[in-house]
Each structure stands twice: as C-alpha cells, then as structure tokens.
C-alpha atoms as a PDB file:
ATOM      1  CA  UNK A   1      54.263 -73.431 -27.836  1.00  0.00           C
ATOM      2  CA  UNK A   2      54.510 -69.819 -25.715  1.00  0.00           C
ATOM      3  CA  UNK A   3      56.884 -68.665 -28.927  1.00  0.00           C
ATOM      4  CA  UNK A   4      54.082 -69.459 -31.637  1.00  0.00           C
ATOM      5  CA  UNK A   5      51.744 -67.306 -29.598  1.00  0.00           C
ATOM      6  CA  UNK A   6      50.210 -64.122 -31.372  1.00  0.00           C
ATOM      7  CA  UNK A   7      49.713 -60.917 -29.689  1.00  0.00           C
ATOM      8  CA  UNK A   8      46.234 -60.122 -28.646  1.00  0.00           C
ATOM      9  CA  UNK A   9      45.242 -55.961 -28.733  1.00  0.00           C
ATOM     10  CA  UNK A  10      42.376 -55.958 -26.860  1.00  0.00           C
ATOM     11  CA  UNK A  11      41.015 -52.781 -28.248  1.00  0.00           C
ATOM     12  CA  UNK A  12      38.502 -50.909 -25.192  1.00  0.00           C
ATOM     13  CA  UNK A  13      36.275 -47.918 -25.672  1.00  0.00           C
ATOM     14  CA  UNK A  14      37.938 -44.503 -24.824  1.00  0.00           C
ATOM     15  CA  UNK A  15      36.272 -44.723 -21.412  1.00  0.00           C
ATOM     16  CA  UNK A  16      36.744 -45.300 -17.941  1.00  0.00           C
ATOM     17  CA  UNK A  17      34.368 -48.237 -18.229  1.00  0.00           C
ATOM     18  CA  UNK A  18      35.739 -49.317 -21.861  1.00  0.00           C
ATOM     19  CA  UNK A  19      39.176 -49.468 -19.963  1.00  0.00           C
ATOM     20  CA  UNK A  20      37.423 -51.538 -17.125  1.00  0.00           C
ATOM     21  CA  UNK A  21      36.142 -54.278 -19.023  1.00  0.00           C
ATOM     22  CA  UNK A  22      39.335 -54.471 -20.930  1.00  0.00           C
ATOM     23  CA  UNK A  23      41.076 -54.972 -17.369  1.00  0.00           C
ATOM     24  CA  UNK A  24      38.611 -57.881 -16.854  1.00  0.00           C
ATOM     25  CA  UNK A  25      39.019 -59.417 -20.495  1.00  0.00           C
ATOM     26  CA  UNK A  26      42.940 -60.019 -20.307  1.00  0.00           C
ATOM     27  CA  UNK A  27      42.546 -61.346 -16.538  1.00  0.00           C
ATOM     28  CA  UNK A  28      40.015 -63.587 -17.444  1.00  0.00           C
ATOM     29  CA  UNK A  29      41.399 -64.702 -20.894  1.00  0.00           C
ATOM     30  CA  UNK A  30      44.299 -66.603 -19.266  1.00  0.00           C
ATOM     31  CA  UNK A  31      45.908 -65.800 -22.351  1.00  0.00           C
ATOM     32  CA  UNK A  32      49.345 -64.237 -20.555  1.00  0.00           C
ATOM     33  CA  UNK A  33      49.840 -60.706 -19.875  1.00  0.00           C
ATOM     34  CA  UNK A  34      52.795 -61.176 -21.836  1.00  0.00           C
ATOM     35  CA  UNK A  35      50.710 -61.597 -24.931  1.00  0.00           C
ATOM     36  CA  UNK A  36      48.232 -58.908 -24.411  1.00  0.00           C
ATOM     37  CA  UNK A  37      48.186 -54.897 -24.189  1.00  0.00           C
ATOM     38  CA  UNK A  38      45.489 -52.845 -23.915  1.00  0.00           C
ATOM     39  CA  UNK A  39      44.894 -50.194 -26.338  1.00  0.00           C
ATOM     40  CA  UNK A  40      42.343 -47.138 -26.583  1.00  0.00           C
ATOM     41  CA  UNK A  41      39.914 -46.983 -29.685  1.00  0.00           C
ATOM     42  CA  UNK A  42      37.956 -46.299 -31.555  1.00  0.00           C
ATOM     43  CA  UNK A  43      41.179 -46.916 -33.890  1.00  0.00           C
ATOM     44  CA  UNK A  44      44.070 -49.249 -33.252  1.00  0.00           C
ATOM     45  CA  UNK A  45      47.075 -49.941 -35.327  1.00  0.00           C
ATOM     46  CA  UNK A  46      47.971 -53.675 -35.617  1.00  0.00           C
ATOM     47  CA  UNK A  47      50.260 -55.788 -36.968  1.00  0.00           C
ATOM     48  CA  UNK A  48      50.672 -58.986 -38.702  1.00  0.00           C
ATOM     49  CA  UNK A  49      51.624 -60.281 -35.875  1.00  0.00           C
ATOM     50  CA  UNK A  50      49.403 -58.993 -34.050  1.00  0.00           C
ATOM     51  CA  UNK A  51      45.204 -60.123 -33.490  1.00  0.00           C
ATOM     52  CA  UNK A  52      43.085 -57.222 -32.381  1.00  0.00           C
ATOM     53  CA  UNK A  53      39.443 -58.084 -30.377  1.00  0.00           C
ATOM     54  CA  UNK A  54      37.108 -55.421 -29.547  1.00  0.00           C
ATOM     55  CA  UNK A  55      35.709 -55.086 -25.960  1.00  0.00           C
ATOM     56  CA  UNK A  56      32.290 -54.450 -25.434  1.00  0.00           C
ATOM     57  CA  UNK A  57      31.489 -52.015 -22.335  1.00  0.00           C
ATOM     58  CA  UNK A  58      29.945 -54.215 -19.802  1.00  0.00           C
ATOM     59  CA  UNK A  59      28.645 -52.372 -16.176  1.00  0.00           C
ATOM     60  CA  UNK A  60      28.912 -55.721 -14.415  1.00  0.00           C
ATOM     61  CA  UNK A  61      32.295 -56.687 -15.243  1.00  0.00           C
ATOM     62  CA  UNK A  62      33.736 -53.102 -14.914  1.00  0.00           C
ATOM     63  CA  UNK A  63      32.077 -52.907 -11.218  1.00  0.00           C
ATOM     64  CA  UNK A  64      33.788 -56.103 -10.217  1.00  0.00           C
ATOM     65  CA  UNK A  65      37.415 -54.928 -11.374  1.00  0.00           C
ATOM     66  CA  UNK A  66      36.743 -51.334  -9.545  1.00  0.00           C
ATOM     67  CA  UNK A  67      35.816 -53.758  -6.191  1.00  0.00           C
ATOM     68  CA  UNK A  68      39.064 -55.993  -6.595  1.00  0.00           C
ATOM     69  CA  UNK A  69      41.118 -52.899  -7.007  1.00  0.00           C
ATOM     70  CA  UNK A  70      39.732 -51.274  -3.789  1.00  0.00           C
ATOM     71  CA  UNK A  71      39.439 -54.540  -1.811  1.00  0.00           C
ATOM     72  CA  UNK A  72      42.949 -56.250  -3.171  1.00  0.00           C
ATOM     73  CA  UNK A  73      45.097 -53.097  -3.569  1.00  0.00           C
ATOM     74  CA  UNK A  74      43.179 -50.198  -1.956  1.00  0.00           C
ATOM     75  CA  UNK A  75      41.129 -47.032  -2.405  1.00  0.00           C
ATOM     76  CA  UNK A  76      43.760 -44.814  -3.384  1.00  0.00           C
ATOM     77  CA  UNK A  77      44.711 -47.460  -6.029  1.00  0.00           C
ATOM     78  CA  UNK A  78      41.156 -47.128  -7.588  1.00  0.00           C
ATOM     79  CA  UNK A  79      41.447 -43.115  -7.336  1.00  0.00           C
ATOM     80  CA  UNK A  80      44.541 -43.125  -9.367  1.00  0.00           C
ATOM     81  CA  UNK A  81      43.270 -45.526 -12.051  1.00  0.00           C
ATOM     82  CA  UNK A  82      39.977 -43.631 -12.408  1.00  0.00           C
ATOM     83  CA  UNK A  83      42.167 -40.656 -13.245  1.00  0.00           C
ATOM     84  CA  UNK A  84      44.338 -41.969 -15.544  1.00  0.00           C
ATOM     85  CA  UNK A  85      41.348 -43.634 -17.159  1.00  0.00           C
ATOM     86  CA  UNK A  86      39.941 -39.844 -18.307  1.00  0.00           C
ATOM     87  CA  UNK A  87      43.219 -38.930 -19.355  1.00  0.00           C
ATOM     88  CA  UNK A  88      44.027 -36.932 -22.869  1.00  0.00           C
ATOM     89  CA  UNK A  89      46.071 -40.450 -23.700  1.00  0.00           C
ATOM     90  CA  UNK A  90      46.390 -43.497 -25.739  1.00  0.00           C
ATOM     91  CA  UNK A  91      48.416 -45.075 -23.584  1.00  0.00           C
ATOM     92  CA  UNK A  92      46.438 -44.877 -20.786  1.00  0.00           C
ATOM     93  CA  UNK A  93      44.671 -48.566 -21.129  1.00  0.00           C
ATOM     94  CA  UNK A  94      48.053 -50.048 -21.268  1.00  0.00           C
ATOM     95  CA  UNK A  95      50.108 -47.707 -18.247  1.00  0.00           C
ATOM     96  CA  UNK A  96      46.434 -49.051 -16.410  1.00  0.00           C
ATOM     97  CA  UNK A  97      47.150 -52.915 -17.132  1.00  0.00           C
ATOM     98  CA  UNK A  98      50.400 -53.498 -16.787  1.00  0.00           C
ATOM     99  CA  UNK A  99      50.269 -51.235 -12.973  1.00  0.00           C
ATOM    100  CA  UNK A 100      47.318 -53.484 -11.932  1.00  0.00           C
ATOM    101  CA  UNK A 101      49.414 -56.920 -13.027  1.00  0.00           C
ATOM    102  CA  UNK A 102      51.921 -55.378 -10.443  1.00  0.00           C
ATOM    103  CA  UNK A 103      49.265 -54.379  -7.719  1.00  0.00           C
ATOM    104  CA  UNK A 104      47.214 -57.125  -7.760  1.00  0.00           C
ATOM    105  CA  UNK A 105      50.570 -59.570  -7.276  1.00  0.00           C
ATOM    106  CA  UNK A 106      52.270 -57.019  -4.617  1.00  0.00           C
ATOM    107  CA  UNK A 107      49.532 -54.933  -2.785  1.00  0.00           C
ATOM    108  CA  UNK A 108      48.760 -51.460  -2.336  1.00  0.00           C
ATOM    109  CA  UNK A 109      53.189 -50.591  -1.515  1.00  0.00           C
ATOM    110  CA  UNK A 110      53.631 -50.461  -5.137  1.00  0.00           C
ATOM    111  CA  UNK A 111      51.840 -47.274  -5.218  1.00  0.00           C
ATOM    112  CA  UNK A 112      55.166 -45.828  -3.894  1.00  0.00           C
ATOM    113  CA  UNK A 113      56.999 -47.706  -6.084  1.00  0.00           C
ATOM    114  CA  UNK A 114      58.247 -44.519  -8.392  1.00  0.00           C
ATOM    115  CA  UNK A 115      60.603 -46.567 -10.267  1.00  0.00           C
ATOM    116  CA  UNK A 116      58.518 -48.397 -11.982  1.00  0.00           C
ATOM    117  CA  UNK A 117      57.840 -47.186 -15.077  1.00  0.00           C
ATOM    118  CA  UNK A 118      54.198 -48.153 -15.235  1.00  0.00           C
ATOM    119  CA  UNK A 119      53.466 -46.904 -11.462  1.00  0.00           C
ATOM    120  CA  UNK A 120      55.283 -43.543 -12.226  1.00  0.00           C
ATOM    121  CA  UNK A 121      52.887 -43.503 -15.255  1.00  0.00           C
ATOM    122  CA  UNK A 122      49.746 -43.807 -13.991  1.00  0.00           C
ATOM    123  CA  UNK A 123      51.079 -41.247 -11.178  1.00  0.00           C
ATOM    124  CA  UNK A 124      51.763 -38.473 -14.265  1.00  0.00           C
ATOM    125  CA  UNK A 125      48.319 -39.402 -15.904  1.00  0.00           C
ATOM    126  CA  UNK A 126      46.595 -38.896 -12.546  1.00  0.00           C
ATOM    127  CA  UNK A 127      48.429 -36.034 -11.851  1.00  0.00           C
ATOM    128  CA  UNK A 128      47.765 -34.620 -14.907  1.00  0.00           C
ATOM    129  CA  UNK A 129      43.912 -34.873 -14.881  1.00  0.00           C
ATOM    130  CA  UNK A 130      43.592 -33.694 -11.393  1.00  0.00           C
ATOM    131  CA  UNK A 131      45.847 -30.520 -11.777  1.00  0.00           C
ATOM    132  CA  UNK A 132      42.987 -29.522 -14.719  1.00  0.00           C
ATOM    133  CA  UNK A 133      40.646 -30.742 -12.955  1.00  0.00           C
ATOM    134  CA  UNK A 134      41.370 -28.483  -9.719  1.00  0.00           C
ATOM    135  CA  UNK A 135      42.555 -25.275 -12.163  1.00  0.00           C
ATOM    136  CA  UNK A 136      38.903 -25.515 -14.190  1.00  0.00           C
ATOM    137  CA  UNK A 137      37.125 -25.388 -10.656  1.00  0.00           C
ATOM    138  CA  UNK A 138      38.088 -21.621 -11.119  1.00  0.00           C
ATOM    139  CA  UNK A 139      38.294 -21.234 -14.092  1.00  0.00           C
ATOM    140  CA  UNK A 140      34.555 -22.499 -15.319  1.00  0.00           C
ATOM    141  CA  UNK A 141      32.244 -19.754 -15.266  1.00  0.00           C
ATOM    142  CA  UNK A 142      28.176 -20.077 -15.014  1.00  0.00           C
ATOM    143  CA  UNK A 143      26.131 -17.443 -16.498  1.00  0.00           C
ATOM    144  CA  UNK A 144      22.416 -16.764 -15.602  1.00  0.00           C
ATOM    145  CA  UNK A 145      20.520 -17.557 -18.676  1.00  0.00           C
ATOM    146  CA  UNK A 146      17.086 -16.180 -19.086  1.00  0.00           C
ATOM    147  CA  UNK A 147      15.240 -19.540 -17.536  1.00  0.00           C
ATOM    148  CA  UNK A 148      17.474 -18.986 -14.704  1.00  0.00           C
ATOM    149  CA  UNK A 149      19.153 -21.801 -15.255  1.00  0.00           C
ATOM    150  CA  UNK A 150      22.999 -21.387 -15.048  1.00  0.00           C
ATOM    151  CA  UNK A 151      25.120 -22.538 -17.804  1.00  0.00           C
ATOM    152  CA  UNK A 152      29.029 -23.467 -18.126  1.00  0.00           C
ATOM    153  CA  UNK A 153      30.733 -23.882 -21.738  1.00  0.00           C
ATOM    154  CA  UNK A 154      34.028 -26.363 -20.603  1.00  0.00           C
ATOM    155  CA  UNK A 155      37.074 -26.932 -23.016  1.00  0.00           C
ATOM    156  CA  UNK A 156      39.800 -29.032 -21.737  1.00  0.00           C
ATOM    157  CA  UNK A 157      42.231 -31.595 -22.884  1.00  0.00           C
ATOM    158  CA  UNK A 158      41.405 -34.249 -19.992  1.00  0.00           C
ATOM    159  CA  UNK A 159      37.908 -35.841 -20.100  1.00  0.00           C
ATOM    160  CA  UNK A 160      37.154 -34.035 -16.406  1.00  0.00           C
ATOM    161  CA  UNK A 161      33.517 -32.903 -16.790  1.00  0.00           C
ATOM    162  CA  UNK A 162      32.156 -35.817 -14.610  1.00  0.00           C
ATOM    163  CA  UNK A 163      34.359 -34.692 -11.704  1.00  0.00           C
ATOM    164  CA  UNK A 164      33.224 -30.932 -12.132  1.00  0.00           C
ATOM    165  CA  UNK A 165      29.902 -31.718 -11.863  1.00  0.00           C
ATOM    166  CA  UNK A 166      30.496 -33.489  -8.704  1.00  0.00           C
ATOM    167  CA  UNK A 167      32.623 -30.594  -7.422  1.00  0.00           C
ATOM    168  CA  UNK A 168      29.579 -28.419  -8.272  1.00  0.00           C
ATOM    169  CA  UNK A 169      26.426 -30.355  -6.648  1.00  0.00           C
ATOM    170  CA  UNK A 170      28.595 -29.566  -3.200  1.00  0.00           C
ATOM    171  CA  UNK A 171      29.108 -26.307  -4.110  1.00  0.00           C
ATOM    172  CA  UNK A 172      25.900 -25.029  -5.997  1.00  0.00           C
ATOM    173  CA  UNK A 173      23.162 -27.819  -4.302  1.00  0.00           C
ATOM    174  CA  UNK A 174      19.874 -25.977  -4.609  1.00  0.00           C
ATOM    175  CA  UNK A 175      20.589 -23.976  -8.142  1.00  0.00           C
ATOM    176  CA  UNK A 176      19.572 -25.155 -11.528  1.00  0.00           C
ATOM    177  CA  UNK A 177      23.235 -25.742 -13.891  1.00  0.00           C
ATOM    178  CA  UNK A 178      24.227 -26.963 -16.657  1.00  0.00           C
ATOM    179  CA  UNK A 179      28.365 -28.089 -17.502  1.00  0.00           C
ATOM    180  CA  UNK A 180      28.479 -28.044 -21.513  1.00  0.00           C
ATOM    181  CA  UNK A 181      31.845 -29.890 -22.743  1.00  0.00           C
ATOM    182  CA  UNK A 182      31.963 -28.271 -26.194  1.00  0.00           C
ATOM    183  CA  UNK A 183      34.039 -30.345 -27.751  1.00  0.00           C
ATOM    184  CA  UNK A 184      33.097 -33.862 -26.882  1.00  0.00           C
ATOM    185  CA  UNK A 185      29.062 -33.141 -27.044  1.00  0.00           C
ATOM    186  CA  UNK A 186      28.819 -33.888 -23.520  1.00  0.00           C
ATOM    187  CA  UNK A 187      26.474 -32.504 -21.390  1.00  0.00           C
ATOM    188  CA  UNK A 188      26.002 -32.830 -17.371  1.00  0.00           C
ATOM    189  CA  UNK A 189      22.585 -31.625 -15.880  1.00  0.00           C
ATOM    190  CA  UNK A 190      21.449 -30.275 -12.469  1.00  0.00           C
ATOM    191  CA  UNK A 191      18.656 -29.878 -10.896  1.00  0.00           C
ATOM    192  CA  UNK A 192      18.210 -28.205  -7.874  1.00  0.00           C
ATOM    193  CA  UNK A 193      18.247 -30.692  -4.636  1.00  0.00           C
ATOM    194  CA  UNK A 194      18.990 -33.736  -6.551  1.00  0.00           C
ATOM    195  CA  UNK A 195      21.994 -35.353  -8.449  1.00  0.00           C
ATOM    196  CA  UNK A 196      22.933 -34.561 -11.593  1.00  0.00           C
ATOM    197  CA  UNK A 197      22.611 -36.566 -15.092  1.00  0.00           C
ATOM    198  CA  UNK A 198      24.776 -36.912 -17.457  1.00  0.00           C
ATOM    199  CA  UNK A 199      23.996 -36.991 -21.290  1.00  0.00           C
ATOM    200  CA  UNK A 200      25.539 -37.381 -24.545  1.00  0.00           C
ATOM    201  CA  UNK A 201      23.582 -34.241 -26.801  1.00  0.00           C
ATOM    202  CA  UNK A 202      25.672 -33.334 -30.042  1.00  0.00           C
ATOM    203  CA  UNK A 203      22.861 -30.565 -31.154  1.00  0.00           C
ATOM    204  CA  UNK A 204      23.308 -28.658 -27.471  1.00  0.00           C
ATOM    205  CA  UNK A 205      25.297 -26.051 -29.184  1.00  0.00           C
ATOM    206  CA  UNK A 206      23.153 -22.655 -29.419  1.00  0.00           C
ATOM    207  CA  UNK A 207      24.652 -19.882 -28.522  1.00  0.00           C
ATOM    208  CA  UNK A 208      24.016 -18.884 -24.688  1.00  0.00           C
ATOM    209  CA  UNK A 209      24.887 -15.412 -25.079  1.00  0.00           C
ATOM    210  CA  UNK A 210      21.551 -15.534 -26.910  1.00  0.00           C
ATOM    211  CA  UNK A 211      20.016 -16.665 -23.993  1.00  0.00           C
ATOM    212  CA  UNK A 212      21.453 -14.645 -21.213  1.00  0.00           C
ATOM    213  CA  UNK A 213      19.071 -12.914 -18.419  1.00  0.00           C
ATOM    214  CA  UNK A 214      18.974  -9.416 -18.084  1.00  0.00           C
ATOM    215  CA  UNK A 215      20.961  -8.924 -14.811  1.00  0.00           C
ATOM    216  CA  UNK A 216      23.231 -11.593 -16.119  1.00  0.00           C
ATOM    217  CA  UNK A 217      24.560  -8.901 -19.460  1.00  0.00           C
ATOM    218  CA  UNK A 218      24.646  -6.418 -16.655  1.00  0.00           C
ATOM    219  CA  UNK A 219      26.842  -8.415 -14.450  1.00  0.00           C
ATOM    220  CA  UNK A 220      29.258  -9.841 -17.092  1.00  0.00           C
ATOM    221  CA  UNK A 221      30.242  -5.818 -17.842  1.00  0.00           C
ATOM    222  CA  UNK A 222      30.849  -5.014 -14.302  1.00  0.00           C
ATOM    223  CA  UNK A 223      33.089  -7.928 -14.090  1.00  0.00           C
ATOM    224  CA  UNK A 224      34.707  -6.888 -17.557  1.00  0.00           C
ATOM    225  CA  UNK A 225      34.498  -3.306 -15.907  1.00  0.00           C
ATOM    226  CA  UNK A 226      36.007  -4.310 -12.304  1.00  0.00           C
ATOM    227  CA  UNK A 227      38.808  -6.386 -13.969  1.00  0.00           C
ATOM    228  CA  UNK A 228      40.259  -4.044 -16.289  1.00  0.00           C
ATOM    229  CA  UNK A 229      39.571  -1.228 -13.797  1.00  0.00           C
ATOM    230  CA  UNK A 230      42.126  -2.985 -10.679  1.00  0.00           C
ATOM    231  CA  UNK A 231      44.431  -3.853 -13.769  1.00  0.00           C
ATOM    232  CA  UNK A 232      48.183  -2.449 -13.119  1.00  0.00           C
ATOM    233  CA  UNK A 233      49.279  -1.411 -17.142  1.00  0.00           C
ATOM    234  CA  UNK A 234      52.652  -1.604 -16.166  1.00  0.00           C
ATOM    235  CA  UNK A 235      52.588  -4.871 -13.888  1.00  0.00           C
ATOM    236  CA  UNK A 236      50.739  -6.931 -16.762  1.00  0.00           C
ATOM    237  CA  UNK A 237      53.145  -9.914 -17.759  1.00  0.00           C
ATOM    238  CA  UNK A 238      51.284 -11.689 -20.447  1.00  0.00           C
ATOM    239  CA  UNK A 239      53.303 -15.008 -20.391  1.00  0.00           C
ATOM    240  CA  UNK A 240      52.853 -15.261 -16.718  1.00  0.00           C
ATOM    241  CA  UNK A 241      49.281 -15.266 -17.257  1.00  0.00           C
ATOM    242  CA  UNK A 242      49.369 -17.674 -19.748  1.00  0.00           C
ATOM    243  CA  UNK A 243      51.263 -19.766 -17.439  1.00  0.00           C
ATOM    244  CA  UNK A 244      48.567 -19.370 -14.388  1.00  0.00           C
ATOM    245  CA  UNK A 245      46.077 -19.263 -16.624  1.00  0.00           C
ATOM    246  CA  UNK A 246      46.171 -21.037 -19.757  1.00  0.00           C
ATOM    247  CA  UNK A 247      44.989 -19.633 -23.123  1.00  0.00           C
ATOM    248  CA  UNK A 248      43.041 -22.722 -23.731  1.00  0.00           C
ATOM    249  CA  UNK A 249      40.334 -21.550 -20.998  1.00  0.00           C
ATOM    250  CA  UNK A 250      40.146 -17.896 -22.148  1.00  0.00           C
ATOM    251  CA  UNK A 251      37.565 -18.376 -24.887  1.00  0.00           C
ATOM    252  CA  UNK A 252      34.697 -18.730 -22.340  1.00  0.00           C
ATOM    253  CA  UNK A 253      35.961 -16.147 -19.284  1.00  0.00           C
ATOM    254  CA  UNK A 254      33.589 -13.375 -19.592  1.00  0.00           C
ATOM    255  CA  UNK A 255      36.520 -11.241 -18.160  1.00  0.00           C
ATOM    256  CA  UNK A 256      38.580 -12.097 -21.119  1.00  0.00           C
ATOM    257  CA  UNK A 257      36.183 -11.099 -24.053  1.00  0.00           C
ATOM    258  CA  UNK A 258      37.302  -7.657 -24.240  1.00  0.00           C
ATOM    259  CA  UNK A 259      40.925  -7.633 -24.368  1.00  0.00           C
ATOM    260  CA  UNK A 260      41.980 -11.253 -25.683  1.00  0.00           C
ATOM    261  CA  UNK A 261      45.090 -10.501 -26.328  1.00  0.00           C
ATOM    262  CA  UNK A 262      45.822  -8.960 -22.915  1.00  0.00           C
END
C-alpha cells in the first residue's frame, strides 16, 4: 500500500508562522514524512504525482511547535529555525522539516551534526539572516522628520525587519521611530516607552525627504560634509567597499547621496 501513496505538498504561507503550522500539519497528519515536503507559497509547482493542500496560519498550533522545539530539542534549536524561517528562500520550509524529523528523534546533539545536509542547511539559512541582520544594525539610518518622529527606509534580501525593531527598542527606548521595509510594505512602529507594533501599510510610501526637520537637512550635509572631508582620494578601493558595505544598502545612506558611484 506505502508504494500507491501520493505525495502530499503541504503548501505554508511565506512566514515564520505559515512555516509553523506547516511543521504541525505533517506531524499530525500521520501521513509519513516520507510522503510529505513542505514548500513556501504563495505559488507551488506540483506534479501529477503529486497532491498539494494549503495551510492556513494558525497562532495556536504554531505556539505549540515553537514549545516542543525548545522543550524537546532546545532553545538554540528554536533560534536557528526562527532564522531560517525569514530567510530570502524557498527551500526554507523543507531544510526546516526534514532538521526537526531529525531533532525531535535525536535531541538537541544534532545541532552539531554538520554533515547532515539538512542541519548544515538550516545552519547557512540562519547564518545568512543573522549576518544581514547584524550588518543593517549599522547600516539603517533614522532621520528626524518634522513631527520628530525618526524614520528608517530598510531594503534587504532576508525578511529581518522584526529583529531590527527589537534591536532598536534596546537601543532607542524613549524616542518615537519608525522601520519602513520598502519593498515588502511592511512597517514596524515605536512609541516612546512602550513596544513596538508591527503593521502591514502598502500606501506608507511618501517621500520622507519631504518631511525632514530643519536640523535634520542640516545634519545630513555635515555628515555628507564630514565623510567626504576624512576621505583619502588615493586610499578609496571601491570594490572593497562594496564588499564591507554592500551596494544594496547605499540607496538610503545619507552619506552616499552625493557621490554614488564612489
């Protein structure tokens, strides 16, 4: 009977949550974890051998998969999977299920386990997001806007805003910000003394330039001002910038306005 079975694509929303509940779905299902992947919408190829079921996003179930994986493997476990779950991947639902089959049925030693193909996956994934995730904490710049609010445009290829804005109630606790991500319509918002919210706004796109304080246009051309000024013409190396800095981030680095091609 196991050779007449179909595969089952259990297709998850591009989430860490989405990926959760997926998680839950094929350990509940009995079905086999032979006969199941997970797989990232909101599009998935199939087959015709091949049956795909959409997963709904469900709090509950994703909370009790997040407490198995910190009570059953352990807490770095869950750290790992939460950053592989924002990565810039399609594989990521799948590297996630088949390296909990493995940690749930050996414990939390397969996290050393680099041989593995799926644990050295979810390592890279991991790695990945939190190597953007520490760059952008110096590379996001806020700018004083004229309600003294201070406002951050983000671009980057991992989904990492979340873990800014966590970053940034330590750092800036009692100021009024706002983390834009530009391209996903995201939007994370502080208020002084309290924690921020997170919100999904795809008409938050007016200019901020427009909207800048006064002392705020004077600062940004000291900085421009102080940066080209300590410049060394003949110890610029362009590609080594490019390699401690990425181009990627330049569009919104005040500093960078004036000579992009520096």
């Amino acid at each position: 009977m196991e050779q007449n079975k179909r595969m089952r694509i259990l297709m998850c929303q591009n989430s860490t949550e989405g990926i959760l509940c997926g998680v839950y779905e094929a350990f509940t299902s009995r079905y086999g974890h032979a006969w199941q992947k997970l797989a990232v919408g909101p599009y998935v190829n199939g087959d015709l051998f091949s049956d795909i079921y959409s997963v709904e996003v469900n709090t509950e179930k994703a909370g009790k998969v997040v407490k198995a994986i910190i009570s059953k493997i352990s807490e770095e476990a869950w750290y790992l999977v939460h950053m592989a779950s924002e990565a810039d991947s399609q594989e990521k639902g799948e590297i996630i299920y088949r390296f909990l089959i493995l940690a749930f049925a050996n414990g939390r030693k397969v996290l050393n386990a680099m041989s593995i193909p799926e644990v050295m996956g979810l390592h890279q994934l991991s790695r990945s997001v939190s190597r953007e995730t520490q760059h952008l904490y110096g590379f996001l710049r806020f700018q004083e806007l004229q309600n003294d609010i201070l406002y951050a445009r983000l671009v980057s290829k991992h989904h990492v805003g979340m873990f800014l804005a966590e970053h940034f109630q330590d750092r800036l606790p009692m100021e009024h910000w706002v983390i834009h991500d530009v391209e996903r319509d995201e939007v994370w918002i502080h208020r002084a003394g309290e924690d921020w919210l997170y919100i999904r706004h795809p008409d938050f796109r007016q200019d901020p330039q427009m909207m800048l304080s006064s002392s705020e246009y004077a600062f940004t051309e000291w900085w421009k001002t102080f940066t080209e000024s300590v410049a060394i013409l003949e110890r610029r190396n362009p590609k080594l910038q490019m390699q401690m800095l990425p181009k990627r981030y330049w569009k919104y680095m005040p500093e960078m306005f004036t000579n992009p091609g520096r």
